[in-house]
Protein backbone atom coordinates (compact mmCIF):
# COMPACT_ATOMS: atom_id res chain seq x y z
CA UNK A 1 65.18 -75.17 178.73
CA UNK A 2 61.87 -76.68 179.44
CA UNK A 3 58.63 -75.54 176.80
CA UNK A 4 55.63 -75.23 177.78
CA UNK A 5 52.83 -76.35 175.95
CA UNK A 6 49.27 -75.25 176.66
CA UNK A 7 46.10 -74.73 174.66
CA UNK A 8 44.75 -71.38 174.15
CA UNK A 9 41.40 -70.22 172.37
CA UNK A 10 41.87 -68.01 169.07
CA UNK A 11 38.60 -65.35 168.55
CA UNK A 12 37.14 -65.25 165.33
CA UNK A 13 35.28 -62.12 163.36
CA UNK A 14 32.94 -62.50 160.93
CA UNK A 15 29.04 -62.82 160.18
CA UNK A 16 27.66 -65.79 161.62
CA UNK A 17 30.74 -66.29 163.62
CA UNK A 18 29.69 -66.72 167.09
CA UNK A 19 32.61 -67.59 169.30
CA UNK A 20 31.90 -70.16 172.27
CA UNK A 21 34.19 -69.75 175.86
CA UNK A 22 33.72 -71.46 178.79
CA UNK A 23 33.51 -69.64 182.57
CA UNK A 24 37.12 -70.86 183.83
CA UNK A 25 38.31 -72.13 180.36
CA UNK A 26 41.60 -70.97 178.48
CA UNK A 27 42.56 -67.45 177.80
CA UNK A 28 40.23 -66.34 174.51
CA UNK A 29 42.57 -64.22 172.02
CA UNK A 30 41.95 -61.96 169.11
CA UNK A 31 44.54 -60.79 166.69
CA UNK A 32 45.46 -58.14 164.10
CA UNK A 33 48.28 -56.94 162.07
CA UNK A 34 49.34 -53.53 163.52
CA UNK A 35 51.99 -51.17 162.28
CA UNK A 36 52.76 -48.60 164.36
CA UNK A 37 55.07 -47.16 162.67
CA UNK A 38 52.92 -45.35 159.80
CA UNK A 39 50.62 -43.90 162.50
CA UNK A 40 47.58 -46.22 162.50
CA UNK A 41 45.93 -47.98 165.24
CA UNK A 42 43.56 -50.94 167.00
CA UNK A 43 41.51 -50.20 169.96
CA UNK A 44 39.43 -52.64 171.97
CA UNK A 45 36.08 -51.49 172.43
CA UNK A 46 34.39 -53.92 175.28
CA UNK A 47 31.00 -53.83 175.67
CA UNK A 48 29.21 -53.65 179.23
CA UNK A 49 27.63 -57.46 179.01
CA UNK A 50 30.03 -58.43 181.52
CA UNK A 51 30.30 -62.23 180.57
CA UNK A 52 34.39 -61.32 179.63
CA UNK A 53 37.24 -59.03 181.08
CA UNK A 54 40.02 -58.22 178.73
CA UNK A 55 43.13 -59.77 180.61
CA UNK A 56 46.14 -59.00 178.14
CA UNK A 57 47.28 -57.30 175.55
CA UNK A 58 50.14 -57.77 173.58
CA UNK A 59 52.18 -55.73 170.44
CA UNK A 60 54.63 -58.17 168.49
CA UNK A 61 56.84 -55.59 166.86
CA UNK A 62 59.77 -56.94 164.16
CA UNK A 63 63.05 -56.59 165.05
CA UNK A 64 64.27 -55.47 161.11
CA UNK A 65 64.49 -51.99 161.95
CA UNK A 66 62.25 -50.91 158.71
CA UNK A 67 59.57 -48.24 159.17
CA UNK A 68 56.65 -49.74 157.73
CA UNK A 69 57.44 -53.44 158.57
CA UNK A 70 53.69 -54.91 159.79
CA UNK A 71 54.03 -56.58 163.73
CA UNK A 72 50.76 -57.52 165.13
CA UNK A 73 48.47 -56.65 168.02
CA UNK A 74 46.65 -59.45 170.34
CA UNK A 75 44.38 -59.24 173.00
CA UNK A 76 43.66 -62.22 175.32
CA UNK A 77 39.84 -62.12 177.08
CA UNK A 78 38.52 -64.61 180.04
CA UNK A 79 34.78 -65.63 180.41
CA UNK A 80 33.41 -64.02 183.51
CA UNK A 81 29.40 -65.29 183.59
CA UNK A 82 27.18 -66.95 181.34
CA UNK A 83 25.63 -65.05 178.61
CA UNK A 84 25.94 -63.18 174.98
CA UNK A 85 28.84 -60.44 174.68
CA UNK A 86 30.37 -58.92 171.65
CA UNK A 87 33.56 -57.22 171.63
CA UNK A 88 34.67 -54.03 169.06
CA UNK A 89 37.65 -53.60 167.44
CA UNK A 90 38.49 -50.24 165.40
CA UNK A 91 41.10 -49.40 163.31
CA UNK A 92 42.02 -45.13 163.07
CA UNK A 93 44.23 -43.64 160.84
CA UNK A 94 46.96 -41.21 161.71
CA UNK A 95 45.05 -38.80 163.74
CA UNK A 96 41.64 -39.99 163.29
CA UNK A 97 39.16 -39.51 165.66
CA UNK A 98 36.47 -41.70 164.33
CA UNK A 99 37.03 -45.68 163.28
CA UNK A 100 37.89 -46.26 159.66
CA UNK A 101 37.21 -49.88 160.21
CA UNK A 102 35.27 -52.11 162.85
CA UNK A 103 35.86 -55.98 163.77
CA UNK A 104 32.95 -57.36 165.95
CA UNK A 105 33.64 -60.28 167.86
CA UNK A 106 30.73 -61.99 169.16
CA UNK A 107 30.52 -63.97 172.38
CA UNK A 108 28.80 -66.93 173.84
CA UNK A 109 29.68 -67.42 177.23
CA UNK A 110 28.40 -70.85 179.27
């Protein structure tokens, strides 16, 4: 079996952390550990800047069969037009209707 090897782009959160993509570059990912299983969970909140489109997203679950074991959530973003974007990520707890933690991703798109 052949593997393939390509280069992708990992998103980073933080302040002062200003993320730079290229229109027609790699796929742009952002990650975060998600467990399911005890009822909380990440949404992607996109903004309307419309310098990215959300193309993918992903839930790595483990395979151990424990309730409680942490997997992980990624989404993977393209660069659509030139310009600033930031992206949202919240975190609820079991049957929370407002975010008890946000991630901002921002964006600078040539």
């Amino acid at each position: 079996m052949k593997m393939e090897k390509k280069s992708e782009t990992l998103l980073l959160a933080g302040k002062n952390i200003v993320n730079h993509l290229k229109v027609g570059g790699s796929t742009a990912w952002f990650q975060k550990e998600n467990n399911t299983s005890t009822g909380y969970r990440w949404q992607c909140v996109p903004d309307n800047s419309g310098v990215y489109a959300q193309v993918a997203e992903v839930t790595l679950v483990p395979n151990t069969g424990m309730v409680g074991t942490p997997g992980a959530i990624q989404w993977g973003f393209k660069a659509v037009k030139a310009g600033k974007g930031s992206i949202a990520f919240d975190h609820y707890a079991p049957g929370g209707t407002s975010p008890a933690e946000r991630v901002i991703v921002d964006l600078d798109v040539a």
